[in-house]
PDB file of N, CA and C in Angstrom:
ATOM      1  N   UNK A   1       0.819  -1.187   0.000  1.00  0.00           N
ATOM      2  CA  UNK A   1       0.000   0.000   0.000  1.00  0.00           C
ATOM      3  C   UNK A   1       0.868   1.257   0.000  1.00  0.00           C
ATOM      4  N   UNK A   2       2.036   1.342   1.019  1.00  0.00           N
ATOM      5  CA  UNK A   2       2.464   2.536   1.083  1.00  0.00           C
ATOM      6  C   UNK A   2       3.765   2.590  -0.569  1.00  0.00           C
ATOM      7  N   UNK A   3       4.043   1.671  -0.648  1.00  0.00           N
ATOM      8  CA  UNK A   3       4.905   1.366  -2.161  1.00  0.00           C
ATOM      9  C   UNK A   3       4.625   2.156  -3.533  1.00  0.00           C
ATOM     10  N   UNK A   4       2.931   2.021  -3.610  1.00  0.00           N
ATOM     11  CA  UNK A   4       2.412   2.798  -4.618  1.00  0.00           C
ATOM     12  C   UNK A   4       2.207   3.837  -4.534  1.00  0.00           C
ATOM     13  N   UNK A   5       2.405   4.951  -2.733  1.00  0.00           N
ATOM     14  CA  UNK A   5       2.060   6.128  -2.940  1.00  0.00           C
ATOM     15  C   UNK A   5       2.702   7.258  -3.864  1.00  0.00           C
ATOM     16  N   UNK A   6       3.720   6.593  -4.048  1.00  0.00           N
ATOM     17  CA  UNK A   6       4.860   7.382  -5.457  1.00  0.00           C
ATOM     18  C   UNK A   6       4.278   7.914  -6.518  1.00  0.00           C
ATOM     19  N   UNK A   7       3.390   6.400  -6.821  1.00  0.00           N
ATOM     20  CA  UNK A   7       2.729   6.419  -8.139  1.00  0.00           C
ATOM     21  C   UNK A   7       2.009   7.637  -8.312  1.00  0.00           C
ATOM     22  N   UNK A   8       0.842   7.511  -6.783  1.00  0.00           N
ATOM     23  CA  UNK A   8      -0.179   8.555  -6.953  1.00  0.00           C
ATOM     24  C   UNK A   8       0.446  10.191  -6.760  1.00  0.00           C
ATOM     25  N   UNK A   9       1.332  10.130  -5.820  1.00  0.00           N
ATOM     26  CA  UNK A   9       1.841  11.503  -6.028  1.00  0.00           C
ATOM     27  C   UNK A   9       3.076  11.651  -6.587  1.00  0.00           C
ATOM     28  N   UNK A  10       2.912  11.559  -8.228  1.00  0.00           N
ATOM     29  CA  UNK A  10       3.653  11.711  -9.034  1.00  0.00           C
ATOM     30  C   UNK A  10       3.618  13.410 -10.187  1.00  0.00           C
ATOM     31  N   UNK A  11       4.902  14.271  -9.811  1.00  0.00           N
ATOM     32  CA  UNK A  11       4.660  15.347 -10.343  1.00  0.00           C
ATOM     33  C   UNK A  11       4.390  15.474 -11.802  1.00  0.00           C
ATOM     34  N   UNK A  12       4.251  15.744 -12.358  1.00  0.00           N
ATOM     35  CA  UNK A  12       3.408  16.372 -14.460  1.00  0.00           C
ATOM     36  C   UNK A  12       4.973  15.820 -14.963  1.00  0.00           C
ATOM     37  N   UNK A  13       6.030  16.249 -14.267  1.00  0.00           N
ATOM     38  CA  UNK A  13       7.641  16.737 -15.027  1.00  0.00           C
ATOM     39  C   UNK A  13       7.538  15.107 -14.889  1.00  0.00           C
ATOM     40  N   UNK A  14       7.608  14.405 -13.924  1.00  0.00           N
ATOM     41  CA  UNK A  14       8.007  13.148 -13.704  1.00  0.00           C
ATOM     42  C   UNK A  14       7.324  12.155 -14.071  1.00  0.00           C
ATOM     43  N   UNK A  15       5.590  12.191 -15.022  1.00  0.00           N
ATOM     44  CA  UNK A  15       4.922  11.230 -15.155  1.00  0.00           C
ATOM     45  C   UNK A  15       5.117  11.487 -17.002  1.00  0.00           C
ATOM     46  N   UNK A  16       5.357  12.884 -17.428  1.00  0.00           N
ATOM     47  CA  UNK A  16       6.055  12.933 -18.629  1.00  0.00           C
ATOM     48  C   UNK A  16       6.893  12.685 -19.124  1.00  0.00           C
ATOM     49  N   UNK A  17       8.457  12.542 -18.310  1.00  0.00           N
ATOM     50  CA  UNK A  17       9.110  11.726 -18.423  1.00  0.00           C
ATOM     51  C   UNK A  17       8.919   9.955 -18.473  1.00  0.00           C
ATOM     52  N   UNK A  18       8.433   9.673 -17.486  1.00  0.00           N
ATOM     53  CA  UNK A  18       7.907   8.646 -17.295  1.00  0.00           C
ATOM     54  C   UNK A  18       7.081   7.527 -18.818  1.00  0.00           C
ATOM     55  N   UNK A  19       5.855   8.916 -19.579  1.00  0.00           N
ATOM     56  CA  UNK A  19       5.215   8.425 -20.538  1.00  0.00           C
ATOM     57  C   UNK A  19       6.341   8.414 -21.991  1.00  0.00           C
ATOM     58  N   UNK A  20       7.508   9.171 -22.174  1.00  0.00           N
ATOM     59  CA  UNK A  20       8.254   9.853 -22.841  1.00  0.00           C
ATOM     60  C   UNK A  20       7.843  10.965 -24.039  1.00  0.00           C
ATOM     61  N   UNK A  21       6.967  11.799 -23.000  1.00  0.00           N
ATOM     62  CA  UNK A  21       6.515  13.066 -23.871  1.00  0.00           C
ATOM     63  C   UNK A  21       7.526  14.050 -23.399  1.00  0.00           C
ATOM     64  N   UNK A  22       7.690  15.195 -24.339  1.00  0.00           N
ATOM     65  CA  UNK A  22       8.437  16.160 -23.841  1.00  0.00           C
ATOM     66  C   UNK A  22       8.234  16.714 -23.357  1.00  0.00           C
ATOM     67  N   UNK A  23       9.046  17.715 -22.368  1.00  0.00           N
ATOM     68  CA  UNK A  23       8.597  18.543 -21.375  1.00  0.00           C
ATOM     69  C   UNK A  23       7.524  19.532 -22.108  1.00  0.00           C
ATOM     70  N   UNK A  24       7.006  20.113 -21.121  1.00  0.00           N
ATOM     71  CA  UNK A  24       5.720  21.601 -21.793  1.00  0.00           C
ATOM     72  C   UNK A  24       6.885  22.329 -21.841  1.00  0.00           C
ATOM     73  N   UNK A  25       6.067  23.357 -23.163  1.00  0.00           N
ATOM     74  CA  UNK A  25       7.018  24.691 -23.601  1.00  0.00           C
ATOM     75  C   UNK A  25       6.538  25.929 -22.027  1.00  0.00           C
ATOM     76  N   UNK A  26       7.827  26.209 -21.704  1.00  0.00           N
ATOM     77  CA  UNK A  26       7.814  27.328 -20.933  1.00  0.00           C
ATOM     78  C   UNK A  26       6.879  28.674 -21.596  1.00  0.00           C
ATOM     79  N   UNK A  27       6.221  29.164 -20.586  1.00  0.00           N
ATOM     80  CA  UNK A  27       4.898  30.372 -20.922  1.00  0.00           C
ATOM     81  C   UNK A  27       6.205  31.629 -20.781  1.00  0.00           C
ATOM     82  N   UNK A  28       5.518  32.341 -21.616  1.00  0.00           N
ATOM     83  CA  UNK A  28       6.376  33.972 -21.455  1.00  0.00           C
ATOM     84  C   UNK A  28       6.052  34.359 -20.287  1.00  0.00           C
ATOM     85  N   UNK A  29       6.978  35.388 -19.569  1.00  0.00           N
ATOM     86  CA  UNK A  29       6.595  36.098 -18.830  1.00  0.00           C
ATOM     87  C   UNK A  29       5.326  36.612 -19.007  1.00  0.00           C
ATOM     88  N   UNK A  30       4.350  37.375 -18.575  1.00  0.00           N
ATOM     89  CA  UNK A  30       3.562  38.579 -18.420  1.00  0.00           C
ATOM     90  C   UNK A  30       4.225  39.651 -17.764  1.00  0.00           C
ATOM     91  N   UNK A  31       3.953  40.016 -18.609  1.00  0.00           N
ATOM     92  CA  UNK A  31       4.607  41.754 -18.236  1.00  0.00           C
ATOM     93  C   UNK A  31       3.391  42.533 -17.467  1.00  0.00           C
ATOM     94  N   UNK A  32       3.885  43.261 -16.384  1.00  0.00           N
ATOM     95  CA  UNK A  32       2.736  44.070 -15.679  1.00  0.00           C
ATOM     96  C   UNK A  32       2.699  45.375 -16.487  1.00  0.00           C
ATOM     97  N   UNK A  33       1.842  46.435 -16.375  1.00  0.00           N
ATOM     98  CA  UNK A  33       1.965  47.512 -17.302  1.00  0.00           C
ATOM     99  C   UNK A  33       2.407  48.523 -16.006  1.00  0.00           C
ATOM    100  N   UNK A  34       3.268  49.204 -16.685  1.00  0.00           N
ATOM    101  CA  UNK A  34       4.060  50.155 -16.018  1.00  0.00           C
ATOM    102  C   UNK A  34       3.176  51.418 -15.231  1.00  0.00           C
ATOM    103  N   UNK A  35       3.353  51.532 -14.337  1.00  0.00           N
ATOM    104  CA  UNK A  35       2.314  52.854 -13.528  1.00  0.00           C
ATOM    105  C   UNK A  35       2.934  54.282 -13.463  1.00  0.00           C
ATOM    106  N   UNK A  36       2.646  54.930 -14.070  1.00  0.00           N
ATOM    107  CA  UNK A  36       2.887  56.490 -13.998  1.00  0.00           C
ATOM    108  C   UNK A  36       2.436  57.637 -12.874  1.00  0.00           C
ATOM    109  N   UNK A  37       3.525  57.235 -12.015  1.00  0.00           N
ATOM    110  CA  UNK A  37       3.334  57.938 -10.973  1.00  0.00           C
ATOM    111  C   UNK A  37       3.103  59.193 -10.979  1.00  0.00           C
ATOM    112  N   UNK A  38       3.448  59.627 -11.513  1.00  0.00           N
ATOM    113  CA  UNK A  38       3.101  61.334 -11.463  1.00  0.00           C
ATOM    114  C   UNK A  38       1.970  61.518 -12.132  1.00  0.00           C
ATOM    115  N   UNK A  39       1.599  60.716 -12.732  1.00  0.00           N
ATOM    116  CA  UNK A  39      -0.052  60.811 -13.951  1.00  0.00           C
ATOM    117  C   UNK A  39      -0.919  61.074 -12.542  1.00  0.00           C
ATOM    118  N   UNK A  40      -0.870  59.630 -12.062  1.00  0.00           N
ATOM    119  CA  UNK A  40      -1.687  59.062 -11.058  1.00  0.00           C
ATOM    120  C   UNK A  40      -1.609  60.104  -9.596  1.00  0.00           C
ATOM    121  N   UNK A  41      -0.668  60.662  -9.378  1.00  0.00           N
ATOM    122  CA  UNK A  41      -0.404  61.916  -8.220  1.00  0.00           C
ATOM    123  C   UNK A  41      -1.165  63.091  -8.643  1.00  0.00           C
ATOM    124  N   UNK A  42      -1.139  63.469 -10.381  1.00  0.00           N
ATOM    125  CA  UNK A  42      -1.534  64.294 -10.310  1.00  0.00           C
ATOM    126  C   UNK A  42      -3.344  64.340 -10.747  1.00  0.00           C
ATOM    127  N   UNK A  43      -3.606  62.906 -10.820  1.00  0.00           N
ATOM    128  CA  UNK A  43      -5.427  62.636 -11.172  1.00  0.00           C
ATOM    129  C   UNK A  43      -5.874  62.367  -9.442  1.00  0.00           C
ATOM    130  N   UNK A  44      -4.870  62.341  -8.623  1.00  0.00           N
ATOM    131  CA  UNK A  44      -5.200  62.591  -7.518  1.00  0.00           C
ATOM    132  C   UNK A  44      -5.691  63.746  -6.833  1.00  0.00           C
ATOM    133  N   UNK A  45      -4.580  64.565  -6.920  1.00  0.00           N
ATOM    134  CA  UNK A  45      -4.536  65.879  -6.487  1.00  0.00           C
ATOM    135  C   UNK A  45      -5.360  67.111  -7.074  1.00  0.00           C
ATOM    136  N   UNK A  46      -5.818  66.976  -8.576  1.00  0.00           N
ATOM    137  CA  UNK A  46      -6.793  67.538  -8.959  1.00  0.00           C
ATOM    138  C   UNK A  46      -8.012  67.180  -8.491  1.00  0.00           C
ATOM    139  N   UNK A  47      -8.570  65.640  -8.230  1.00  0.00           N
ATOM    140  CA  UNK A  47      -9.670  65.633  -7.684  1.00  0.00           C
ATOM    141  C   UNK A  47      -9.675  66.319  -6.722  1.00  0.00           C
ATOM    142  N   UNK A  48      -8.853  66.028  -5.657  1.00  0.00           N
ATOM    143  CA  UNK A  48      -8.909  66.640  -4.128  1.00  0.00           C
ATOM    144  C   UNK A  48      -9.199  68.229  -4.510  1.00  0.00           C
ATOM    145  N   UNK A  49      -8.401  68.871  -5.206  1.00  0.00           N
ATOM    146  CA  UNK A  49      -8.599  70.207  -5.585  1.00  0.00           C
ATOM    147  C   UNK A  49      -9.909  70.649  -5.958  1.00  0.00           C
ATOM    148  N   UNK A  50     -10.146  69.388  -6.818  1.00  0.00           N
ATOM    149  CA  UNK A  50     -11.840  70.071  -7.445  1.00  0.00           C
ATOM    150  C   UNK A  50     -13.126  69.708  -6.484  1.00  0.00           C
ATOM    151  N   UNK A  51     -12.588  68.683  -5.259  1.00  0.00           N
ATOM    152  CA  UNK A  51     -13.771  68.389  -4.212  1.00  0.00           C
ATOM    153  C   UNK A  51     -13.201  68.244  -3.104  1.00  0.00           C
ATOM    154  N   UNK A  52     -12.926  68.935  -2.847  1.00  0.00           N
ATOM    155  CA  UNK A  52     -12.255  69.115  -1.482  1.00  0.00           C
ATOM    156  C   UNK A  52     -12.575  69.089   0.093  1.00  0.00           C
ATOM    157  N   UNK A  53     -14.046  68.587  -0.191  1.00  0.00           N
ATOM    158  CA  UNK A  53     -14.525  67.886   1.419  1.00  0.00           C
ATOM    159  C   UNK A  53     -14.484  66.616   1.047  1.00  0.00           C
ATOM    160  N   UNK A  54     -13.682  65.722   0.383  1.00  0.00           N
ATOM    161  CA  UNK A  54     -13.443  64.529  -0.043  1.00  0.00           C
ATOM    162  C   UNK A  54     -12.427  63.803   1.463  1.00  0.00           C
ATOM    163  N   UNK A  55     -11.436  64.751   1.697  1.00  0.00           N
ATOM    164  CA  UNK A  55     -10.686  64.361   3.201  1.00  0.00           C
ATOM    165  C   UNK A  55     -11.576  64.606   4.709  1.00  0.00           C
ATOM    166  N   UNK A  56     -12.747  65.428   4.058  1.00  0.00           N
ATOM    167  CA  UNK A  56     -13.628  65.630   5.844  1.00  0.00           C
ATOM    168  C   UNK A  56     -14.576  64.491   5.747  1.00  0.00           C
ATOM    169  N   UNK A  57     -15.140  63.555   4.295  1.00  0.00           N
ATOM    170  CA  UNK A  57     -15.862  63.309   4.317  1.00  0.00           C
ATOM    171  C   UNK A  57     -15.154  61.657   4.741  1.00  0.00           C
ATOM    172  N   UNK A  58     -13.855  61.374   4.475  1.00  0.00           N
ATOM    173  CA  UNK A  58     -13.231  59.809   4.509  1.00  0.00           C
ATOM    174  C   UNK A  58     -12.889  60.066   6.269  1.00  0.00           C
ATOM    175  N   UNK A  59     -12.261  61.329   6.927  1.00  0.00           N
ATOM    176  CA  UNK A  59     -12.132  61.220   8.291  1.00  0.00           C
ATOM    177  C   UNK A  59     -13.352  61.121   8.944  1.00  0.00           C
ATOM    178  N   UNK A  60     -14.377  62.012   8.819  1.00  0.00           N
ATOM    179  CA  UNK A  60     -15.902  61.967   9.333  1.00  0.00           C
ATOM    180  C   UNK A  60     -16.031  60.271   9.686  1.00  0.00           C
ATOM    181  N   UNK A  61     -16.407  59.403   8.310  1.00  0.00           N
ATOM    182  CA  UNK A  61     -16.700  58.670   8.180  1.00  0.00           C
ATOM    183  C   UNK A  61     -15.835  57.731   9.242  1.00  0.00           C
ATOM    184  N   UNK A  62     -14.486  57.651   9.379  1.00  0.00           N
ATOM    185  CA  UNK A  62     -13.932  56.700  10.062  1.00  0.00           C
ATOM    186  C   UNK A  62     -13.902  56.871  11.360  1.00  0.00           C
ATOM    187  N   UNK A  63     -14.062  58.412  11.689  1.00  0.00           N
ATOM    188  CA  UNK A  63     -14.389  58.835  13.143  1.00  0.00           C
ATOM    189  C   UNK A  63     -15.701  57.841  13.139  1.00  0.00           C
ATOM    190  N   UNK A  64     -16.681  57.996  12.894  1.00  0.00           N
ATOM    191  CA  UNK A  64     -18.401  57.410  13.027  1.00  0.00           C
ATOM    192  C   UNK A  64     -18.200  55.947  13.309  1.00  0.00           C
ATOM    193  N   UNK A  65     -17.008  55.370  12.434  1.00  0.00           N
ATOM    194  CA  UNK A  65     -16.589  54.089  12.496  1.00  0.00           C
ATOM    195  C   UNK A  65     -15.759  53.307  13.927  1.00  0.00           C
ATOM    196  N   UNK A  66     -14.836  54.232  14.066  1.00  0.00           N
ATOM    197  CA  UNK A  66     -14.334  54.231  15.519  1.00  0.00           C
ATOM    198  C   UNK A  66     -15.592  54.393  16.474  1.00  0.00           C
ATOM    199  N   UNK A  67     -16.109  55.061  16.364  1.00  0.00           N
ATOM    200  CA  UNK A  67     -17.280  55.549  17.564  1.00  0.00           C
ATOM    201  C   UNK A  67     -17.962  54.371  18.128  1.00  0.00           C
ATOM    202  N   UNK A  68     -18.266  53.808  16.714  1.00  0.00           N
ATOM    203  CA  UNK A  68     -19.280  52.935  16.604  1.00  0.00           C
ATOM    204  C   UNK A  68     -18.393  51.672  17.595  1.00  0.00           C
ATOM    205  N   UNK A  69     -17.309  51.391  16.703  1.00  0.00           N
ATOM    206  CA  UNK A  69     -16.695  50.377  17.389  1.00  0.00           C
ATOM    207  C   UNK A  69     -17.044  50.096  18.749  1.00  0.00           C
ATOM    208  N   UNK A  70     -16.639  51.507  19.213  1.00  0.00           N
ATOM    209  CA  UNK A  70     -16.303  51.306  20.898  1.00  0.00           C
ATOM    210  C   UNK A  70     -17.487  51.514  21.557  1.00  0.00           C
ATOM    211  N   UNK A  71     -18.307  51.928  21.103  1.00  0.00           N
ATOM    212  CA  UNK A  71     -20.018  51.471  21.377  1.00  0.00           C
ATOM    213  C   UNK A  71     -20.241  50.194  21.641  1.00  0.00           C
ATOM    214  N   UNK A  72     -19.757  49.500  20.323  1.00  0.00           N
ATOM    215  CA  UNK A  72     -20.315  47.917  20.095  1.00  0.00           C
ATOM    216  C   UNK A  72     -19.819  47.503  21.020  1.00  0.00           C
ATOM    217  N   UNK A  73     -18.071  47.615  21.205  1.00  0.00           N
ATOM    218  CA  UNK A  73     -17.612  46.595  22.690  1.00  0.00           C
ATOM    219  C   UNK A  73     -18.083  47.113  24.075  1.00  0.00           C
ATOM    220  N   UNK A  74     -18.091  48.431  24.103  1.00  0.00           N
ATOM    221  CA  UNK A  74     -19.049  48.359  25.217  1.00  0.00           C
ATOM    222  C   UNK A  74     -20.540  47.872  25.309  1.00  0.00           C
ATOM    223  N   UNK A  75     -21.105  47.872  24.564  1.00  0.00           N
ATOM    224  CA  UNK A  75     -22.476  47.218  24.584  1.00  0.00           C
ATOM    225  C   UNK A  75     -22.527  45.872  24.715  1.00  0.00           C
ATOM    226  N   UNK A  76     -21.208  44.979  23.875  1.00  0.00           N
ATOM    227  CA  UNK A  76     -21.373  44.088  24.164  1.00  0.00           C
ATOM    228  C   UNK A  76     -20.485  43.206  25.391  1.00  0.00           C
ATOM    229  N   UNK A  77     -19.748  43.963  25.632  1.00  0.00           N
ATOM    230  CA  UNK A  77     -19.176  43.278  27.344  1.00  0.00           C
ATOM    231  C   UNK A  77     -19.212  43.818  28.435  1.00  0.00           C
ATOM    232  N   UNK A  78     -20.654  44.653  28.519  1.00  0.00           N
ATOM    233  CA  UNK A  78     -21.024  45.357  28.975  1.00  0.00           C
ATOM    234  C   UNK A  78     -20.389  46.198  30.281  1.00  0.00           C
ATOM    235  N   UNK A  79     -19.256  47.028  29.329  1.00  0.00           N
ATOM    236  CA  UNK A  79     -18.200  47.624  30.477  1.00  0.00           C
ATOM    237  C   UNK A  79     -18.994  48.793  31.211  1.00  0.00           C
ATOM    238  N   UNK A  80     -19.989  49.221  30.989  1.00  0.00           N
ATOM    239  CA  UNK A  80     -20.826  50.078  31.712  1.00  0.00           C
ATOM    240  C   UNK A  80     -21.602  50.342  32.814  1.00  0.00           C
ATOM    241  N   UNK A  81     -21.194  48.766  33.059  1.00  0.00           N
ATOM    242  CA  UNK A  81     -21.526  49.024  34.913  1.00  0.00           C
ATOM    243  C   UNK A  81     -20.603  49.352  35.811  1.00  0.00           C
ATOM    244  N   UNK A  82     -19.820  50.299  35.471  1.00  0.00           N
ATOM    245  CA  UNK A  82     -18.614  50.410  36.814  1.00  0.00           C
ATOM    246  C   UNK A  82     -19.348  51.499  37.569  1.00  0.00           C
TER     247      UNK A  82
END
């Protein structure tokens, strides 16, 4: 039983050899496409420029989020009876 476990875990490279097919043709790289940082800094910075409660509206929001948090754990382990 344990003799044949070879068989079953036998890698692609080693059961091709094995059948005598040739190895697979190696895949090209993929190339990632290059990022233009300064494009992207500056499609940033114009938004912010052109809406500019865009930073009160992401802090607001994460303040509300924090808040909430520490609501929830107090509500739920109910640290409020001291």
């Amino acid at each position: 039983m344990y003799g044949n476990t070879s068989v079953l875990i036998m890698g692609e490279a080693k059961r091709r050899k094995n059948l005598g097919i040739p190895p697979r043709d190696k895949n090209q790289d993929i190339k990632l496409p290059q990022l233009d940082k300064k494009a992207i800094q500056q499609k940033v910075r114009s938004t912010l420029y052109k809406y500019p409660i865009i930073p009160f509206l992401f802090y607001g929001v994460a303040i509300v989020i924090l808040v909430g948090g520490v609501f929830y754990v107090f509500k739920s382990f109910k640290i409020d009876q001291i």
